[in-house]
C-alpha atoms as a PDB file:
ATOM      1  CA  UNK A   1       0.000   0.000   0.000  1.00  0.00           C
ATOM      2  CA  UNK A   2       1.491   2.871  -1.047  1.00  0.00           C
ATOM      3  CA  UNK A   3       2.204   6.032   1.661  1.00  0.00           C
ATOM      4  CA  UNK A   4      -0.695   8.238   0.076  1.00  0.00           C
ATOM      5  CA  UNK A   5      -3.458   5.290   0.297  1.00  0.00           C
ATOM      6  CA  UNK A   6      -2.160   4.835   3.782  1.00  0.00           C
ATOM      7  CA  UNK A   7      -2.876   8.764   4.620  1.00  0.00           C
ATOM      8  CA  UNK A   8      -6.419   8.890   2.960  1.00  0.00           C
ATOM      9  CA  UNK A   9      -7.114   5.272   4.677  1.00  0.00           C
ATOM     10  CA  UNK A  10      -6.351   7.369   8.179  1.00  0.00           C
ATOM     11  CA  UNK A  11      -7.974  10.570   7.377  1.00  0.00           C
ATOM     12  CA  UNK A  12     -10.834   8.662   6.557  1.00  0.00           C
ATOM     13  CA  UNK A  13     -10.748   6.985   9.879  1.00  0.00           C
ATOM     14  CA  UNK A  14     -10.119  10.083  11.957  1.00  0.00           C
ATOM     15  CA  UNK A  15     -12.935  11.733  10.366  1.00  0.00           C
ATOM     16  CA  UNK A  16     -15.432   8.877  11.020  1.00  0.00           C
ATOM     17  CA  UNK A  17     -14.501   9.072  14.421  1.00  0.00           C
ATOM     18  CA  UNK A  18     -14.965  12.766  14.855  1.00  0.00           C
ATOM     19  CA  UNK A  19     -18.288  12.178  13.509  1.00  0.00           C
ATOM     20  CA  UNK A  20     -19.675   9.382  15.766  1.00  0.00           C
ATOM     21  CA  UNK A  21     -17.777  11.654  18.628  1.00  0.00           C
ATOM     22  CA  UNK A  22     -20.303  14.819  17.427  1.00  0.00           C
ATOM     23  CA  UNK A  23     -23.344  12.263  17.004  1.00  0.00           C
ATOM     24  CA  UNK A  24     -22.961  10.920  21.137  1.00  0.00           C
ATOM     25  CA  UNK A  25     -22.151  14.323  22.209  1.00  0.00           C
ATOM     26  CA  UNK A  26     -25.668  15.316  20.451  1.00  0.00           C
ATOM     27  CA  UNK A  27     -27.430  12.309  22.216  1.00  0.00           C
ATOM     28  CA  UNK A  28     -26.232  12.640  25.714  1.00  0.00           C
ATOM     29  CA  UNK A  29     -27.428  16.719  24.920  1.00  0.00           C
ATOM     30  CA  UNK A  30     -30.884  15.810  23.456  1.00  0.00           C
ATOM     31  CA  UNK A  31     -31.277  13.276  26.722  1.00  0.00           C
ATOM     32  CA  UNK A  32     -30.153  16.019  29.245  1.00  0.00           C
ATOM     33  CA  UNK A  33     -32.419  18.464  27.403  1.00  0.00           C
ATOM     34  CA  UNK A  34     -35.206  15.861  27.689  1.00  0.00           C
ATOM     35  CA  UNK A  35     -34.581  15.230  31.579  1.00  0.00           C
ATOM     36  CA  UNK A  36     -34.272  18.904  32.908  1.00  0.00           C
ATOM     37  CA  UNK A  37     -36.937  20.452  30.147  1.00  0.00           C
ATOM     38  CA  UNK A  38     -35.836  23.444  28.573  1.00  0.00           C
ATOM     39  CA  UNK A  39     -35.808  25.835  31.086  1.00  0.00           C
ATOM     40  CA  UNK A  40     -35.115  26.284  34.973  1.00  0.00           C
ATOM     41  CA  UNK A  41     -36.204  28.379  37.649  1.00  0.00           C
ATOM     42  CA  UNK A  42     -34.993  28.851  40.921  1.00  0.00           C
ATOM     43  CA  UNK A  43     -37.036  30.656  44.277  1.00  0.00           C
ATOM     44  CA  UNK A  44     -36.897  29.529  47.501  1.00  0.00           C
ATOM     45  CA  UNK A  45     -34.006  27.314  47.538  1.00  0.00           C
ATOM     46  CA  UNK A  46     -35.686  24.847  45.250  1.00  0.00           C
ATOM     47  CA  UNK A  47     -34.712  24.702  41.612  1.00  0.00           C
ATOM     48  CA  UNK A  48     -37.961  23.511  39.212  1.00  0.00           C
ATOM     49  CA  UNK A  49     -38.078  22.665  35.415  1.00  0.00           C
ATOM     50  CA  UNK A  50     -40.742  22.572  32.928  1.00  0.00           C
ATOM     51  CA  UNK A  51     -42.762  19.087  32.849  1.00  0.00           C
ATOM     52  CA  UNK A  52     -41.167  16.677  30.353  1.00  0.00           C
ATOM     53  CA  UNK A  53     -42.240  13.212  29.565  1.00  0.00           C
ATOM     54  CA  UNK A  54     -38.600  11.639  30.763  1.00  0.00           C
ATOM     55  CA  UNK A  55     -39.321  13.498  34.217  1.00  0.00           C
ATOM     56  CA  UNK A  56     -43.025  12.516  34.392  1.00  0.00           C
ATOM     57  CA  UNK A  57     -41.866   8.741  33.861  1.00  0.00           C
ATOM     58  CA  UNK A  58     -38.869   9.015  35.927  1.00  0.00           C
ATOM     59  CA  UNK A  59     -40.733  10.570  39.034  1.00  0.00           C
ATOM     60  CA  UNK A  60     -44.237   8.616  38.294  1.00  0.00           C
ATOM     61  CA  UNK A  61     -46.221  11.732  37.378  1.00  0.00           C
ATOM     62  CA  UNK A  62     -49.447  10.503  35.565  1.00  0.00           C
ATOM     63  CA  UNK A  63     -50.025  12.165  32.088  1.00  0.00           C
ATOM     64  CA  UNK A  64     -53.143  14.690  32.137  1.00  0.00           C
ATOM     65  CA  UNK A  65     -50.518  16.425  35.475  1.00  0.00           C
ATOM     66  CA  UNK A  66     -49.793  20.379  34.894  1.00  0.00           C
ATOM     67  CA  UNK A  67     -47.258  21.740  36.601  1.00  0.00           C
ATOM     68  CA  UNK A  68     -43.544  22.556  37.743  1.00  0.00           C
ATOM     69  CA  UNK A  69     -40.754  19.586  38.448  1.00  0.00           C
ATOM     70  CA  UNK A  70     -38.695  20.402  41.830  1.00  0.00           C
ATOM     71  CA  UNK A  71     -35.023  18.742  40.722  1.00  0.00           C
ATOM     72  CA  UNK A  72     -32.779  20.457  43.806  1.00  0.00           C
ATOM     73  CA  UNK A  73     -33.855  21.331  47.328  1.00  0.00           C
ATOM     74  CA  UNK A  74     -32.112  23.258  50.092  1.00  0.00           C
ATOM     75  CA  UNK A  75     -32.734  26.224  52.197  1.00  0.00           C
ATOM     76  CA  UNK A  76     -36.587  26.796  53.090  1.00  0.00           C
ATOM     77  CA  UNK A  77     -37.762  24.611  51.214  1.00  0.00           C
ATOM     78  CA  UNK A  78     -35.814  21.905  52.414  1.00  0.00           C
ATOM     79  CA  UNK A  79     -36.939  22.900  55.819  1.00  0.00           C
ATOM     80  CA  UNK A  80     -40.490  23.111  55.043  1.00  0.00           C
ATOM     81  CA  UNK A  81     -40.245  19.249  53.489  1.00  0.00           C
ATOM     82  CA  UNK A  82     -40.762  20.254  49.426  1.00  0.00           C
ATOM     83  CA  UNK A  83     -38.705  17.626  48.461  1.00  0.00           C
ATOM     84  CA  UNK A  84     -36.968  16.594  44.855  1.00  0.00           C
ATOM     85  CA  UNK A  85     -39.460  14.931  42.259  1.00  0.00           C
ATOM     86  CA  UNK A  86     -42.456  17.218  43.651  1.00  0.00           C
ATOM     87  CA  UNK A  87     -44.508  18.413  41.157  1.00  0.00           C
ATOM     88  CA  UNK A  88     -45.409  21.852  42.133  1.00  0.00           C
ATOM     89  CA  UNK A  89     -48.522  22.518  40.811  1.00  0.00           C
ATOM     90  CA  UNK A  90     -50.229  26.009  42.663  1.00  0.00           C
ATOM     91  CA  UNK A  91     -49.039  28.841  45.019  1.00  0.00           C
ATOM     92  CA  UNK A  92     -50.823  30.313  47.243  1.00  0.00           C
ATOM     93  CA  UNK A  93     -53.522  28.584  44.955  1.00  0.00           C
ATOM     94  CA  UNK A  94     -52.588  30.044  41.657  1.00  0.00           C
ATOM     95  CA  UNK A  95     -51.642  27.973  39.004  1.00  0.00           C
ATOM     96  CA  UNK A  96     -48.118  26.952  37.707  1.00  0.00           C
ATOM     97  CA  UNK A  97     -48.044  24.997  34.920  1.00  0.00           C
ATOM     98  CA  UNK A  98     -44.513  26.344  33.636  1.00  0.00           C
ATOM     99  CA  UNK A  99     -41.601  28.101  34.179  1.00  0.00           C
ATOM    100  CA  UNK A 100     -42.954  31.941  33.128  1.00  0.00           C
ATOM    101  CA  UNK A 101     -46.210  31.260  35.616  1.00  0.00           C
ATOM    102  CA  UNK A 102     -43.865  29.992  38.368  1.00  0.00           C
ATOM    103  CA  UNK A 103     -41.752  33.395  37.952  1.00  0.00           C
ATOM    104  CA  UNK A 104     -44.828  35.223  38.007  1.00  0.00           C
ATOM    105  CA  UNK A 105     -46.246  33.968  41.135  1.00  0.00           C
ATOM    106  CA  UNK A 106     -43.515  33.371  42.776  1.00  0.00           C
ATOM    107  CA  UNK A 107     -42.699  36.825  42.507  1.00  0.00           C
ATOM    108  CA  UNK A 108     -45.518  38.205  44.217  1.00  0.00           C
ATOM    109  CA  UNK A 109     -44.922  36.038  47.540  1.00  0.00           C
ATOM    110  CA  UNK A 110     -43.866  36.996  50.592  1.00  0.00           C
ATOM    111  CA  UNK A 111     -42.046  34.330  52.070  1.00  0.00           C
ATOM    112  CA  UNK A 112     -41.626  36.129  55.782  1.00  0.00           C
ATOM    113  CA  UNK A 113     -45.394  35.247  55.323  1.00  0.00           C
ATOM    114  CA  UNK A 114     -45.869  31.679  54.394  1.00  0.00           C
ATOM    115  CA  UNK A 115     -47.049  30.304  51.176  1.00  0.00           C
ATOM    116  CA  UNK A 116     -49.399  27.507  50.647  1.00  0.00           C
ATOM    117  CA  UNK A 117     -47.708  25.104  48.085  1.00  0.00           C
ATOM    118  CA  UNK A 118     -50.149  22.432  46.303  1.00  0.00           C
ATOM    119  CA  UNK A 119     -47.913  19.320  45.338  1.00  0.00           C
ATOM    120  CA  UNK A 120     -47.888  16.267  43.599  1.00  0.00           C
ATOM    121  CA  UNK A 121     -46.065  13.151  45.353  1.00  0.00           C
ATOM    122  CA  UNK A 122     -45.755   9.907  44.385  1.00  0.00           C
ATOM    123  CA  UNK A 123     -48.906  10.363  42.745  1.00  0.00           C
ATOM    124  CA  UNK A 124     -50.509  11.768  45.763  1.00  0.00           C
ATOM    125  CA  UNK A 125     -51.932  15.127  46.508  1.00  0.00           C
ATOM    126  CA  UNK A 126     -50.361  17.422  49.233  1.00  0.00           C
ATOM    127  CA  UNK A 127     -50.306  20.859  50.659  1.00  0.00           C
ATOM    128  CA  UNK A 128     -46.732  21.946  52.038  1.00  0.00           C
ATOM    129  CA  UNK A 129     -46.505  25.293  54.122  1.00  0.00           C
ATOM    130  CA  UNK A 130     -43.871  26.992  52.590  1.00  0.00           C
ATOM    131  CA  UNK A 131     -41.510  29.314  55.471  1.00  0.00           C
ATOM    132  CA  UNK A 132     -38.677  30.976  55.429  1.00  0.00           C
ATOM    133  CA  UNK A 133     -36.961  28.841  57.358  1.00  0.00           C
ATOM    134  CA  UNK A 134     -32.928  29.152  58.331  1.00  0.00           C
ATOM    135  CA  UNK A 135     -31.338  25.895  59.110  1.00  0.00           C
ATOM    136  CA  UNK A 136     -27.987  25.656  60.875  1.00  0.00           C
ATOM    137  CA  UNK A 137     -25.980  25.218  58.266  1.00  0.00           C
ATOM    138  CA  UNK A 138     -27.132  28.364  56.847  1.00  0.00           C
ATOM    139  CA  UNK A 139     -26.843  30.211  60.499  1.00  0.00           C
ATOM    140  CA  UNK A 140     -23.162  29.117  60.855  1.00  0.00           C
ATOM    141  CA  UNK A 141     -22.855  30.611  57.352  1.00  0.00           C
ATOM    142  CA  UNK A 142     -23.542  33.829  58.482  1.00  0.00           C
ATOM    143  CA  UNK A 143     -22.019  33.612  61.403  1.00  0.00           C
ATOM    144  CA  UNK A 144     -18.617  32.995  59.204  1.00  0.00           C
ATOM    145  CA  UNK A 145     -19.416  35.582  57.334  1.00  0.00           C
ATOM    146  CA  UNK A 146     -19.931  37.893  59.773  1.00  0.00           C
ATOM    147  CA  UNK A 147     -23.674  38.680  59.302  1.00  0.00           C
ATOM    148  CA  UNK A 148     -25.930  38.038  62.639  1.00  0.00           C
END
């Protein structure tokens, strides 16, 4: 085989495995697009995502559900028991069934207050009274930091 056959022979190579390199890379971005839903929000100290079908089968959310996915808890929401794989459905008894309602209402809550969070777990209905609550953790924060 002469030296340029051997050259194309590896180019050709090299380039097929650039391009099944760019086709997982586009998979494992299509299936992380597909878990978190194309958007996030964060209040609270809970971070929620559009509904997708991958998170509706993954935390057993039946189909005809509306609503908000919680994927991270901490802070007072944590405390108040919201946890991961909720599906927050109202505040304060108005409707989220995305990320832009979410904002909207969640924006307009005082959280010194309480609100009134209407959840879906495990397939079963519940109320969670949202506070703002300060755990240790985040008390010896600000004790580090200096603020009392």
């Amino acid at each position: 085989m002469s030296k340029r056959q051997s050259d194309f022979k590896r180019r050709k190579r090299r380039r097929l495995f650039l391009i099944l390199l760019l086709g997982v890379l586009t998979l494992f971005f299509i299936a992380a697009m597909l878990h978190i839903g194309v958007g996030q929000a964060e209040w609270a100290g809970m971070t929620v995502s559009n509904l997708s079908l991958s998170l509706a089968t993954e935390f057993n959310i039946p189909k005809d559900e509306e609503g908000v996915v919680v994927n991270w808890v901490e802070g007072p929401a944590y405390y108040s028991g919201v946890k991961e794989g909720d599906l927050l459905k109202a505040i304060n008894n108005k409707k989220v069934r995305n990320i832009a309602e979410f904002l909207k209402v969640a924006k307009g809550v005082n959280l010194n207050e309480g609100a009134l969070l209407d959840v879906l777990r495990d397939s079963q209905p519940l109320y969670v009274t949202l506070y703002n609550i300060v755990g240790l953790h985040e008390r010896i924060k600000q004790v580090l930091m200096g603020r009392h």
